[in-house]
N, C-alpha and C. Protein backbone atom coordinates (compact mmCIF):
# COMPACT_ATOMS: atom_id res chain seq x y z
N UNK A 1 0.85 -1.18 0.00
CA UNK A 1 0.00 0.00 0.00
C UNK A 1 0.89 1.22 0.00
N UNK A 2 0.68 2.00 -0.84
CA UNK A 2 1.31 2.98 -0.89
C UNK A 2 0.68 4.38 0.32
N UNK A 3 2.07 5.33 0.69
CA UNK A 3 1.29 5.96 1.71
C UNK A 3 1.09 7.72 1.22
N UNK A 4 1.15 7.73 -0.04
CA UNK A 4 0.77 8.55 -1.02
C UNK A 4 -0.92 8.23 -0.81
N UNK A 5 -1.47 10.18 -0.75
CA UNK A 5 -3.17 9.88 -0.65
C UNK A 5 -3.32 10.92 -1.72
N UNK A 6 -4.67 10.81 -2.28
CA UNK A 6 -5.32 11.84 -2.93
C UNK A 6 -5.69 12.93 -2.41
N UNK A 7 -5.87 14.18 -3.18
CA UNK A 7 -6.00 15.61 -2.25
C UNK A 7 -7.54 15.56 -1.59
N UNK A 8 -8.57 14.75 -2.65
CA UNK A 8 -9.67 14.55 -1.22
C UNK A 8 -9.32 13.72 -0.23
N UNK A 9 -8.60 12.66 -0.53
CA UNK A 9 -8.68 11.78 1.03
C UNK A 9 -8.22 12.66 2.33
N UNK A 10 -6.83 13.74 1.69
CA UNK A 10 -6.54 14.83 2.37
C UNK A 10 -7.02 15.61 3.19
N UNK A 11 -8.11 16.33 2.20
CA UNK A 11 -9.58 17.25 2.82
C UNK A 11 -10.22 16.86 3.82
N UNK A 12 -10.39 15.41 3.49
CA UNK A 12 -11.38 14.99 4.22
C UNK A 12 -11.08 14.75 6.00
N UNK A 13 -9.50 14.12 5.71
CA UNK A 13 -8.77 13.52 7.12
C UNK A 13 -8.54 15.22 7.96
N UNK A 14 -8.49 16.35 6.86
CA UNK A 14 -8.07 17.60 7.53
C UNK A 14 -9.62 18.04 8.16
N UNK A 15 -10.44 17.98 7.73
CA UNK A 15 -11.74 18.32 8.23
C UNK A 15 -12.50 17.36 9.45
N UNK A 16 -12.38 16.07 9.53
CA UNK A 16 -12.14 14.75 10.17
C UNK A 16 -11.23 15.73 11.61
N UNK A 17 -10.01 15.82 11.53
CA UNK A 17 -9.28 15.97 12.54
C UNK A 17 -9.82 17.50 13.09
N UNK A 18 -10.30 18.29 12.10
CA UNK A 18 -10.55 19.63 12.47
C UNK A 18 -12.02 19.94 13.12
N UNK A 19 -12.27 18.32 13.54
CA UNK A 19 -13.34 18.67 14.43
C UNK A 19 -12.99 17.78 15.37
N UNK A 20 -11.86 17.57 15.82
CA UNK A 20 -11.35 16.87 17.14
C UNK A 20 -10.98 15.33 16.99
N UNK A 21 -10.90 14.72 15.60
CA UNK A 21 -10.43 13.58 15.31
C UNK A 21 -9.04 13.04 15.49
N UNK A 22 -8.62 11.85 15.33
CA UNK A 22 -7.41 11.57 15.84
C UNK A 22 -6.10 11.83 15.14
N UNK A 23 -5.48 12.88 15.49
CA UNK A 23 -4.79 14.01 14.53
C UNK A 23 -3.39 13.52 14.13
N UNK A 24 -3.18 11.99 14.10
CA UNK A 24 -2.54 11.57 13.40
C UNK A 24 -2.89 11.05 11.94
N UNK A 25 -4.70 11.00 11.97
CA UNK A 25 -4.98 10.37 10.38
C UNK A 25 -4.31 11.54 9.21
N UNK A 26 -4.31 10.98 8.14
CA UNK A 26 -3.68 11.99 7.25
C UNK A 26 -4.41 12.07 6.31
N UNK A 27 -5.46 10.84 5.80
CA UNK A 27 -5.53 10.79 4.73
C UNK A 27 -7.22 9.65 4.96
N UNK A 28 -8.47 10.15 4.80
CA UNK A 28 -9.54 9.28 4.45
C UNK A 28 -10.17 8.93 3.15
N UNK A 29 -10.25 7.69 2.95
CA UNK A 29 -10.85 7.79 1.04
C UNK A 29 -12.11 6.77 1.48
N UNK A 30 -13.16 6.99 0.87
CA UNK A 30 -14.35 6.43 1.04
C UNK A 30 -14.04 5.52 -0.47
N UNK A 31 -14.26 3.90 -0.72
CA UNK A 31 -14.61 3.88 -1.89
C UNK A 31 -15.68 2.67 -1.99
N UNK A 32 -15.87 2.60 -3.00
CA UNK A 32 -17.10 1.26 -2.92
C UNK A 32 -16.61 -0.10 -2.82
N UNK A 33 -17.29 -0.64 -2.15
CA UNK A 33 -16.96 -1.73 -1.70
C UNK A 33 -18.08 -3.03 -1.76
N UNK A 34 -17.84 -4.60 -1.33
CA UNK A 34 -18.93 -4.93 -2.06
C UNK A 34 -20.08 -4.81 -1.35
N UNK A 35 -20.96 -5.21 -2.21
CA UNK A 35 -22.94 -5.18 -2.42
C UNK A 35 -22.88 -3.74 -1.71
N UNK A 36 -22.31 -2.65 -2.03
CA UNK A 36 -22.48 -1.18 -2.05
C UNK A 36 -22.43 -0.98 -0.23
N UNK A 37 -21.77 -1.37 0.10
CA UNK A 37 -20.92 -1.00 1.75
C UNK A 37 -19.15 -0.38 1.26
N UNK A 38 -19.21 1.04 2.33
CA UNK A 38 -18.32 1.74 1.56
C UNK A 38 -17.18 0.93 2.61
N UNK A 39 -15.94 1.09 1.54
CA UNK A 39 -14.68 0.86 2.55
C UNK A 39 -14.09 2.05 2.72
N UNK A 40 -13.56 2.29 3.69
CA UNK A 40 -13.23 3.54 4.63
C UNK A 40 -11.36 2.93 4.45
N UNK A 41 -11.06 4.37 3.59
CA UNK A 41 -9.43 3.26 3.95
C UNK A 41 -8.69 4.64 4.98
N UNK A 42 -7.73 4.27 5.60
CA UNK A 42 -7.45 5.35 6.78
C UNK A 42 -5.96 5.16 6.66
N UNK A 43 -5.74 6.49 6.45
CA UNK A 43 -4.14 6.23 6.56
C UNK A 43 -3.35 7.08 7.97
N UNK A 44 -2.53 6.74 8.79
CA UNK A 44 -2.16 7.24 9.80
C UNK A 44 -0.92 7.47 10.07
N UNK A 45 -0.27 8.59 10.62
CA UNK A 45 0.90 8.61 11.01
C UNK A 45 1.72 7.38 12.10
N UNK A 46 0.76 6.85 12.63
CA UNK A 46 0.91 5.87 13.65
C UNK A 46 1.69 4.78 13.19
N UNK A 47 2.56 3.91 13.90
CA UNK A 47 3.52 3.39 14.12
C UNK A 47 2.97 1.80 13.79
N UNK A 48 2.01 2.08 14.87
CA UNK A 48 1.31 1.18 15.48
C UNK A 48 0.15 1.45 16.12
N UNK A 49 -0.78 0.53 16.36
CA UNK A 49 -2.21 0.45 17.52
C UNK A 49 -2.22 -0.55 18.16
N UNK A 50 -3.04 -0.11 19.54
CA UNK A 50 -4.00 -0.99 20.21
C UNK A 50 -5.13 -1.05 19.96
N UNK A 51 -5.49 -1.97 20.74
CA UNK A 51 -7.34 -2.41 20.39
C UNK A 51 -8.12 -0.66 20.40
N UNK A 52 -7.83 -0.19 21.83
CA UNK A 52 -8.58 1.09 22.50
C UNK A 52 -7.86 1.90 21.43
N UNK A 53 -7.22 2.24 21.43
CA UNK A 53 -6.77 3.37 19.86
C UNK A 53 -7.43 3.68 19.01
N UNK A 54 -7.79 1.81 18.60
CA UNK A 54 -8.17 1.88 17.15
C UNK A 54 -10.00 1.90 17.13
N UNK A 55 -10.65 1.87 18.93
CA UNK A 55 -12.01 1.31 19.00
C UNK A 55 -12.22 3.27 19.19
N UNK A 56 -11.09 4.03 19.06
CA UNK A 56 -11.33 6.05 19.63
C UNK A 56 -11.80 6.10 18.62
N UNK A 57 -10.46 5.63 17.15
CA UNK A 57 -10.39 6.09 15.87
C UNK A 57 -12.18 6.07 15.03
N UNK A 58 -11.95 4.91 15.34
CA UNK A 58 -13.24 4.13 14.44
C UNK A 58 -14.48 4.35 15.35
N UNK A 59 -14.64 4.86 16.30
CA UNK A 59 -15.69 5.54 16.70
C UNK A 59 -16.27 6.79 16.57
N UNK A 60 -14.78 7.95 16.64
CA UNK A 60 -14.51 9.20 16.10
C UNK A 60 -14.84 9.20 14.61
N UNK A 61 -14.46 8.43 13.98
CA UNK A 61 -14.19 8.84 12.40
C UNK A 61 -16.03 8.19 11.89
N UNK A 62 -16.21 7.62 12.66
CA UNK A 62 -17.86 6.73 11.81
C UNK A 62 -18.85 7.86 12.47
N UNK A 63 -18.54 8.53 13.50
CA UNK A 63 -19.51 9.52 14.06
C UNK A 63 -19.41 10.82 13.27
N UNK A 64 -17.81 11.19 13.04
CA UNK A 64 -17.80 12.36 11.77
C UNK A 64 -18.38 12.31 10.83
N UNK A 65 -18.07 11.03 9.41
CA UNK A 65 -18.96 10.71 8.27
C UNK A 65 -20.24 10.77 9.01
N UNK A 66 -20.96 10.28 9.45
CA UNK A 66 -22.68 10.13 9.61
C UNK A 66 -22.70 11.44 10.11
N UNK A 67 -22.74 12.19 11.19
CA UNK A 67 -23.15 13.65 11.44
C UNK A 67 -22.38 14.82 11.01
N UNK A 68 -21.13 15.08 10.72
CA UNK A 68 -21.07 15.94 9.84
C UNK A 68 -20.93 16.01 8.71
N UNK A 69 -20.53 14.79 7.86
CA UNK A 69 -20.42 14.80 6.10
C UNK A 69 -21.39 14.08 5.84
N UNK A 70 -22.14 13.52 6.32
CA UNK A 70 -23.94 12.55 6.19
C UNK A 70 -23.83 11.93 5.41
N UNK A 71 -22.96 10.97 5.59
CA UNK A 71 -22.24 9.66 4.94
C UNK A 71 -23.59 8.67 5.67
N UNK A 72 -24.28 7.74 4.79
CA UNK A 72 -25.28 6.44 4.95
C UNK A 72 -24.05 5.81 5.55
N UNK A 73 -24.20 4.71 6.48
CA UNK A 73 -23.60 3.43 6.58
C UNK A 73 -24.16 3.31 7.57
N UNK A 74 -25.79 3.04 6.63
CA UNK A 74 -27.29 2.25 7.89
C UNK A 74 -26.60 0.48 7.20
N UNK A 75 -25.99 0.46 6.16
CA UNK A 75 -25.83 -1.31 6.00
C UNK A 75 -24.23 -1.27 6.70
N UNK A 76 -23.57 -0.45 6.87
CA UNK A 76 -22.37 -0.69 7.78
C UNK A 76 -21.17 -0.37 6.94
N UNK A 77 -19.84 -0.94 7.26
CA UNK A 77 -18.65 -0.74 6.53
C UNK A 77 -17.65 -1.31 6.55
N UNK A 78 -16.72 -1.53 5.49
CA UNK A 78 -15.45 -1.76 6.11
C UNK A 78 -14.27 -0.77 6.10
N UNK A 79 -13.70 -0.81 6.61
CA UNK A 79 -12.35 0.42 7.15
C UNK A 79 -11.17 -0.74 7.39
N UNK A 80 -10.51 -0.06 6.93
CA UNK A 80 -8.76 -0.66 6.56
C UNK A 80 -7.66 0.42 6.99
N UNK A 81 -6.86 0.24 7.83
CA UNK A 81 -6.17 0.76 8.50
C UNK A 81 -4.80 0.96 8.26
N UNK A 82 -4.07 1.97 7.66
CA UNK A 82 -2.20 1.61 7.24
C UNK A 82 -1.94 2.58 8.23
N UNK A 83 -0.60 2.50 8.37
CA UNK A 83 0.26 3.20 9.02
C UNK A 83 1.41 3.73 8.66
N UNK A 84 2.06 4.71 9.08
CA UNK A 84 3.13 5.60 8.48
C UNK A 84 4.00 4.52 7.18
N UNK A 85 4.21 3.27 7.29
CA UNK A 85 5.07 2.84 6.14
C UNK A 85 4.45 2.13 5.47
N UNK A 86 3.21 2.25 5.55
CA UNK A 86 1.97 1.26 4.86
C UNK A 86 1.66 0.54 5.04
N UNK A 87 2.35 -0.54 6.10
CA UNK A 87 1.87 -1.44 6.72
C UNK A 87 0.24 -1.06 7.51
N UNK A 88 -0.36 -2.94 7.80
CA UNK A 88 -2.05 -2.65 7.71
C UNK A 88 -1.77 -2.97 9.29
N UNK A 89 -2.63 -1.74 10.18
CA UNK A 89 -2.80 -1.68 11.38
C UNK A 89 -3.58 -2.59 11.69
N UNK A 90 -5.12 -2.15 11.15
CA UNK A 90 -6.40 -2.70 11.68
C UNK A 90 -6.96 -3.13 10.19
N UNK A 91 -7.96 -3.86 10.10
CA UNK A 91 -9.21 -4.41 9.10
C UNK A 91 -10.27 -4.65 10.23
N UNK A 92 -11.56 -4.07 10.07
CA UNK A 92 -12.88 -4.16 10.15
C UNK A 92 -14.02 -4.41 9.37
N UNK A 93 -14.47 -5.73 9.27
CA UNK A 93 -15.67 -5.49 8.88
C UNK A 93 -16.89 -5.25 9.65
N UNK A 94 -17.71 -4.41 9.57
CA UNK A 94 -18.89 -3.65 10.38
C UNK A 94 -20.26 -3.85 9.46
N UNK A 95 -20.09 -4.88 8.56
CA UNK A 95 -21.39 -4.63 7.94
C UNK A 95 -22.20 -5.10 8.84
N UNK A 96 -23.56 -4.82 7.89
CA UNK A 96 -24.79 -5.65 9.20
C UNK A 96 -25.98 -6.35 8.38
């Protein structure tokens, strides 16, 4: 995984953090994923995580999309997690 993001995933992680999110993400990209559940890919300055880290992140970041960018995910999601050298922190699936 490369740790090169697009200038929205950019926007988005800067607006994300600029309402009190975990201000190491750098980079959020929403893309489709299957039977239309978005994958959330998250890129982070972080080294590493724990469970509680990653249960702030992914609580913080699923409460931003739904109330301030009014992102649907009434069928759920998955979110994929890299870290500063691209290595994969976390994988979640949350569908329902």
């Amino acid at each position: 995984m490369s740790t090169a993001a697009p200038a929205e995933a950019k926007a988005l992680a800067e607006r994300y953090r600029g309402s009190g999110g975990d201000e190491d993400v750098y980079a959020v990209e929403r893309e489709p994923g299957p039977e239309g559940v978005p994958l959330l890919v998250v890129r982070s300055r972080a080294t590493e995580s724990d469970a509680e880290r990653f249960d702030r992140l992914k609580d913080s970041l699923v409460f931003f999309l739904v109330q301030v960018e009014g992102v649907s995910l009434e069928r759920g999601y998955l979110m994929d997690v890299f870290g500063r050298d691209g290595s994969l922190l976390h994988r979640l699936d949350a569908r329902t």
